[in-house]
C-alpha atoms as a PDB file:
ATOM      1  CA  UNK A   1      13.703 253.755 -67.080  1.00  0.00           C
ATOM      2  CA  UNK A   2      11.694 253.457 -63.713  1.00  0.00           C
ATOM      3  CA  UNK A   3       8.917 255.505 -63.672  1.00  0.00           C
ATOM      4  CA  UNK A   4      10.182 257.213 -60.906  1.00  0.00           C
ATOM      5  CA  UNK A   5      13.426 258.569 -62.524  1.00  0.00           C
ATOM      6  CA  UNK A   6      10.977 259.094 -65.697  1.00  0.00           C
ATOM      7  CA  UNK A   7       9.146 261.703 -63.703  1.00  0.00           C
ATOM      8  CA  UNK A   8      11.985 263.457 -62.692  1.00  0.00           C
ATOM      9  CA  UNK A   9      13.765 263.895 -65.711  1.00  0.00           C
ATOM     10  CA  UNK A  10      10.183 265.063 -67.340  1.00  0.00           C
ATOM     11  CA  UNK A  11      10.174 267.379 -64.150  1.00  0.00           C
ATOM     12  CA  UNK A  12      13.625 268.616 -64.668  1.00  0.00           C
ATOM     13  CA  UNK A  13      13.233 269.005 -68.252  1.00  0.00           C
ATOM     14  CA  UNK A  14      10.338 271.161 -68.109  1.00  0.00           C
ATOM     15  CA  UNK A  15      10.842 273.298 -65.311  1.00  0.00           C
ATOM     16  CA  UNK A  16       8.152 272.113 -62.913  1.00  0.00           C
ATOM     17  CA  UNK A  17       8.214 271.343 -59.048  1.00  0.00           C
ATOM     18  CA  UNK A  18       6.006 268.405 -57.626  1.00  0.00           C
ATOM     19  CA  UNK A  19       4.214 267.698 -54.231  1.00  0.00           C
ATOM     20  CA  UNK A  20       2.770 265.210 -52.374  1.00  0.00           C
ATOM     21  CA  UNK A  21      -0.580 264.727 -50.001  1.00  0.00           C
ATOM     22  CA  UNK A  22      -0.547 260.767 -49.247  1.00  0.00           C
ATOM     23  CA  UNK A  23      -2.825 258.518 -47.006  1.00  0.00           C
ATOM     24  CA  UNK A  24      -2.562 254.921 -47.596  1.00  0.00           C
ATOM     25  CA  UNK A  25       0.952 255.231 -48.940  1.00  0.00           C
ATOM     26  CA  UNK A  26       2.110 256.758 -45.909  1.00  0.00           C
ATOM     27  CA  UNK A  27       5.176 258.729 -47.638  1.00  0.00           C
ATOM     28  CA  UNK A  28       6.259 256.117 -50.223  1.00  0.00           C
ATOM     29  CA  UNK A  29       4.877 258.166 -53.276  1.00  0.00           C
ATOM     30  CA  UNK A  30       7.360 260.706 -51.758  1.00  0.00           C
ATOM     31  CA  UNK A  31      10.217 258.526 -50.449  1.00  0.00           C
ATOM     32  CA  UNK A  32      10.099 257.032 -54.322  1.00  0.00           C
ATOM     33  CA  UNK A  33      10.413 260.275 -55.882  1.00  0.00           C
ATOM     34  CA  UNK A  34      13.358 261.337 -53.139  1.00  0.00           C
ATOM     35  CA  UNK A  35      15.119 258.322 -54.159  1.00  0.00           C
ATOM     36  CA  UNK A  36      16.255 259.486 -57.862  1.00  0.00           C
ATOM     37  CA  UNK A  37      19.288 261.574 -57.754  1.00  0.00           C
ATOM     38  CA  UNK A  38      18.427 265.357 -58.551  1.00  0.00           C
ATOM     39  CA  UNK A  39      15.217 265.113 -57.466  1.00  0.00           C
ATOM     40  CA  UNK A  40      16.015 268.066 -54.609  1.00  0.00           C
ATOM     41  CA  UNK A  41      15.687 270.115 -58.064  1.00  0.00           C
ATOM     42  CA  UNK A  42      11.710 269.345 -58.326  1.00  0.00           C
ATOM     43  CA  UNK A  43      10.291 267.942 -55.544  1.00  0.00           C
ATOM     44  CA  UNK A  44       8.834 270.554 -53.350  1.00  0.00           C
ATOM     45  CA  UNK A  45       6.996 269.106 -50.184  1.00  0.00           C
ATOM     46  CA  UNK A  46       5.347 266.377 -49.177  1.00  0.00           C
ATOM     47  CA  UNK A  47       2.112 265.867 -46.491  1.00  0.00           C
ATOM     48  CA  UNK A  48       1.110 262.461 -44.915  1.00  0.00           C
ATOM     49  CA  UNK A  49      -2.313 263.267 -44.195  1.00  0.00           C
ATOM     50  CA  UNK A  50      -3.393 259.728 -42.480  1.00  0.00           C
ATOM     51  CA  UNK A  51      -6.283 260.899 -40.058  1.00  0.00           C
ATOM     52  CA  UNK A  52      -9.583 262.292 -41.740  1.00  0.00           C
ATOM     53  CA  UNK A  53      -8.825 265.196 -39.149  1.00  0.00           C
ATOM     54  CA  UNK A  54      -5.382 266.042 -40.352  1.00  0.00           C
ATOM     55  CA  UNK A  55      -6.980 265.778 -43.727  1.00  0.00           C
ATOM     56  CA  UNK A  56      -8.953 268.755 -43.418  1.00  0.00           C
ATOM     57  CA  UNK A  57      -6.666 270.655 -40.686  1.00  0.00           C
ATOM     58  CA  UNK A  58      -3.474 270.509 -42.883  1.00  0.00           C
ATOM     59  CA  UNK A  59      -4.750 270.276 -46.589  1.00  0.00           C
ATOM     60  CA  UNK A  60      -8.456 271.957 -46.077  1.00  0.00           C
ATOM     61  CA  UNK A  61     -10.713 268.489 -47.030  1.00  0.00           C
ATOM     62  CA  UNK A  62     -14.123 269.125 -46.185  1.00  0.00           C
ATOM     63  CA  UNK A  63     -15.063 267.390 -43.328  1.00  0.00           C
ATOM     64  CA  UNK A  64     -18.897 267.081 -44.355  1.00  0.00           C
ATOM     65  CA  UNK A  65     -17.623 265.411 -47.497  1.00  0.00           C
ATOM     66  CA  UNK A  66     -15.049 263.162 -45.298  1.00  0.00           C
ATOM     67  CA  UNK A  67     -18.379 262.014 -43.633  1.00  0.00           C
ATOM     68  CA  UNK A  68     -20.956 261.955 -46.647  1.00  0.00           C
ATOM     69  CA  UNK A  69     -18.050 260.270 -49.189  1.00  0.00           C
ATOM     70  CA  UNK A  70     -15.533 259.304 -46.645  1.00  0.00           C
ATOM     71  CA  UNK A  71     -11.583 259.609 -47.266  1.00  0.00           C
ATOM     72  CA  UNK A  72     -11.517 257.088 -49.928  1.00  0.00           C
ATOM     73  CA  UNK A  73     -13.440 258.522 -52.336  1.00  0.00           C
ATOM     74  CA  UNK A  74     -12.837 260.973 -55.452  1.00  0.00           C
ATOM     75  CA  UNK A  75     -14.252 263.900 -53.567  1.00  0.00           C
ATOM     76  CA  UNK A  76     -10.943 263.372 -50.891  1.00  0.00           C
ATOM     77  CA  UNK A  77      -8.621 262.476 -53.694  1.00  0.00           C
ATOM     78  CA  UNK A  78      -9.490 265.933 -54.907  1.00  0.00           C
ATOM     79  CA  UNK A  79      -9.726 267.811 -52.603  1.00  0.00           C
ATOM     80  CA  UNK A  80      -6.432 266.557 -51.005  1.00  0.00           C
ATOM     81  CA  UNK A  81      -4.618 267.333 -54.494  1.00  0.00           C
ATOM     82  CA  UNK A  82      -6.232 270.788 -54.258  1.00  0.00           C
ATOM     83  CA  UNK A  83      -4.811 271.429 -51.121  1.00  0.00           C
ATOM     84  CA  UNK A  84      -1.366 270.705 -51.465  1.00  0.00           C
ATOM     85  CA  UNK A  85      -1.258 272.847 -54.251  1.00  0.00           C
ATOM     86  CA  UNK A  86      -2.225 275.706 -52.803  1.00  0.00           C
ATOM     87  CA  UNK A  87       0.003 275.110 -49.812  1.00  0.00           C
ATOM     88  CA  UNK A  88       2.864 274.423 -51.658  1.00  0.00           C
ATOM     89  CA  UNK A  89       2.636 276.297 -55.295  1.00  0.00           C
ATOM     90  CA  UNK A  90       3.805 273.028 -56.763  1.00  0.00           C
ATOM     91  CA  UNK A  91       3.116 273.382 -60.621  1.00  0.00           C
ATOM     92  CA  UNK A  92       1.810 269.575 -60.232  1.00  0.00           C
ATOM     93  CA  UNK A  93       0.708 267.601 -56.751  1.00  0.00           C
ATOM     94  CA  UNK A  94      -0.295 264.121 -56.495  1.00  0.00           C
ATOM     95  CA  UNK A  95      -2.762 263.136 -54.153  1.00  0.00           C
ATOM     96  CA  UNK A  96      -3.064 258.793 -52.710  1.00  0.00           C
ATOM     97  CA  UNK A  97      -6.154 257.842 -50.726  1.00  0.00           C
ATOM     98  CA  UNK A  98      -7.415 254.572 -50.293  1.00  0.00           C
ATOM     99  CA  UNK A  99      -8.342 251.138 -48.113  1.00  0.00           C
ATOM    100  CA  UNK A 100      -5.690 248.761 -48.422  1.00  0.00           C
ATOM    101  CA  UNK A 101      -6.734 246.065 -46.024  1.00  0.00           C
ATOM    102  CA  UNK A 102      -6.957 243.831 -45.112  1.00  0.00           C
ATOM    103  CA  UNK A 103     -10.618 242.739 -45.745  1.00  0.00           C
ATOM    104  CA  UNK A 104     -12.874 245.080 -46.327  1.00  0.00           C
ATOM    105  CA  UNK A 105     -13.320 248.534 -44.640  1.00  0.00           C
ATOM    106  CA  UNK A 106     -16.194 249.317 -42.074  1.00  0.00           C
ATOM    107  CA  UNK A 107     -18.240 250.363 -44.513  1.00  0.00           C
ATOM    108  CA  UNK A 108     -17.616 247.567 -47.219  1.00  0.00           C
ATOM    109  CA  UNK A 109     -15.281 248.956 -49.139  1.00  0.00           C
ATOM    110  CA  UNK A 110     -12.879 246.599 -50.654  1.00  0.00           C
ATOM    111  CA  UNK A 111      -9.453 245.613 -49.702  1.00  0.00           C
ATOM    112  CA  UNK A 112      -7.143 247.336 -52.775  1.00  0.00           C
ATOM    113  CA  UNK A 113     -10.074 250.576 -53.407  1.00  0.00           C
ATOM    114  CA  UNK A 114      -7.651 253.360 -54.139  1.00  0.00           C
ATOM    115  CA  UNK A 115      -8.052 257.125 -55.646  1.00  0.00           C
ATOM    116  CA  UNK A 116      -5.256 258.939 -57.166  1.00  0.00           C
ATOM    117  CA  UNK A 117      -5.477 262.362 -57.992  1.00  0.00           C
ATOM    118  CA  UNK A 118      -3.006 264.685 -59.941  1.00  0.00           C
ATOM    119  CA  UNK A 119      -3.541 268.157 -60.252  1.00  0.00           C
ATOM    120  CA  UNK A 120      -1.563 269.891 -63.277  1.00  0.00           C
ATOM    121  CA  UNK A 121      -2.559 273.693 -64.962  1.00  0.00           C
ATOM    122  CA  UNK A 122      -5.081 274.134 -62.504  1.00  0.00           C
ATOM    123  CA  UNK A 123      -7.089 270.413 -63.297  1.00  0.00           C
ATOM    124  CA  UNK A 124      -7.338 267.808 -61.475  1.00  0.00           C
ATOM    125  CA  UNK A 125      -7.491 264.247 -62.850  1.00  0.00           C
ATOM    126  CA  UNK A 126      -8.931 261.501 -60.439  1.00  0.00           C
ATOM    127  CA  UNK A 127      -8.886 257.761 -61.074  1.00  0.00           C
ATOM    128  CA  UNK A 128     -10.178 255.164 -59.440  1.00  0.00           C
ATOM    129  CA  UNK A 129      -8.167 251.673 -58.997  1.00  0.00           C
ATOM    130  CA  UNK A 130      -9.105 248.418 -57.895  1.00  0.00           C
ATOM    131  CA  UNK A 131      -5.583 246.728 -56.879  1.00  0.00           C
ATOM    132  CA  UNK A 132      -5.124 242.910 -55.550  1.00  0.00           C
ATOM    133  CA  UNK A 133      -2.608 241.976 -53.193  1.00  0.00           C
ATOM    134  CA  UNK A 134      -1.825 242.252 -49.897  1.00  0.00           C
ATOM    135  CA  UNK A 135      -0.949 245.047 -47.818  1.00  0.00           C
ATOM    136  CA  UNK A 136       2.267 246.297 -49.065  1.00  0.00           C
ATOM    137  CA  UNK A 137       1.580 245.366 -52.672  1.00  0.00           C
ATOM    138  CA  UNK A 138      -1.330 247.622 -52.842  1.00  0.00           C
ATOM    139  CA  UNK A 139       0.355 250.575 -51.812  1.00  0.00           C
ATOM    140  CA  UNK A 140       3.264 249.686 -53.977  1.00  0.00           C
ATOM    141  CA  UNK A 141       0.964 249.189 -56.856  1.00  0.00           C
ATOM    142  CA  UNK A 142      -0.677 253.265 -55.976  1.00  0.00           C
ATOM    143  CA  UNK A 143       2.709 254.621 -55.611  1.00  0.00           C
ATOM    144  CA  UNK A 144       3.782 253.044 -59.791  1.00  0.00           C
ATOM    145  CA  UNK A 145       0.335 254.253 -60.863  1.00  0.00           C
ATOM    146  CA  UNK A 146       0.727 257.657 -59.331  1.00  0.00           C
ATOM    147  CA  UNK A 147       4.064 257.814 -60.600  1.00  0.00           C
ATOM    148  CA  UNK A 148       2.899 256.674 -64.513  1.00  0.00           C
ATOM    149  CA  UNK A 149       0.020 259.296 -64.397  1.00  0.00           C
ATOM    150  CA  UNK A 150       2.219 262.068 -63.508  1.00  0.00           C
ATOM    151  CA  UNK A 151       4.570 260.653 -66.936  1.00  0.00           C
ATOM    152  CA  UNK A 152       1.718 260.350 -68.651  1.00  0.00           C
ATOM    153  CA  UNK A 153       0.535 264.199 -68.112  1.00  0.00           C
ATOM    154  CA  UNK A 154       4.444 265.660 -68.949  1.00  0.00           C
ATOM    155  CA  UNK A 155       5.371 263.248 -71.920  1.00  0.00           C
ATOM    156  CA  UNK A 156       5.265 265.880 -74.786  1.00  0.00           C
END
């Protein structure tokens, strides 16, 4: 089973509703999830949050911490998981931040840096990942993660 579909049926089985906040994957964390049929019975809302300004305007990111630890960072991973939840009362909300080229960022942070962040129960849980590709692959390869650490939170 695609992890996708996995996370919905762990959704549906246990009664929860997801969201969304997602920067470098521009929507595909949520377009994947939309995909599998039934989903409308779990998936709440979902918030592309590209800008460092709509960051903080929609889902309430600090902008002194945008500028000390910039968007890709844990500190924006969390706080953009944080967010959501509190916008949308989602009993779980997945949060994608990240450079993914190409060539490094402004600042020197690598091509394929990404932060995922899931908040579930009122914790969050942010990982870093360093992915390789171009592109396309790299926010392909954030979406699958996302998508496993959500299964891996609501396996029993």
């Amino acid at each position: 089973m695609e992890n996708a579909e996995k996370a919905v049926v762990l959704l549906k089985e246990q009664g929860l509703h997801i969201s969304t906040a997602e920067s470098l994957t521009g929507g595909m964390l949520a377009s994947c999830i939309v995909d599998v049929s039934g989903a409308s019975e779990v998936f709440e809302e979902g918030y592309v949050t590209y800008s460092d300004a709509v960051k903080h305007k929609v889902l309430g990111v600090n902008e002194a911490d945008l500028k000390e630890y910039t968007a890709v960072s844990s500190v924006a991973a969390r706080q953009m998981a944080e967010g959501t939840a509190k916008l949308s009362g989602s009993d779980i909300t997945v949060a994608t931040t990240g450079y993914a080229g190409p060539g490094a960022a402004e600042d020197g942070t690598p091509a394929g840096t990404v932060y995922i962040c899931v908040y579930y129960k009122g914790k969050t849980d942010v990982r870093k990942y360093c992915f390789k590709g171009n592109r396309n692959e790299v926010r392909r390869d954030t979406v699958q993660e996302a998508l496993k650490l959500v299964c891996y939170l609501l396996e029993p």
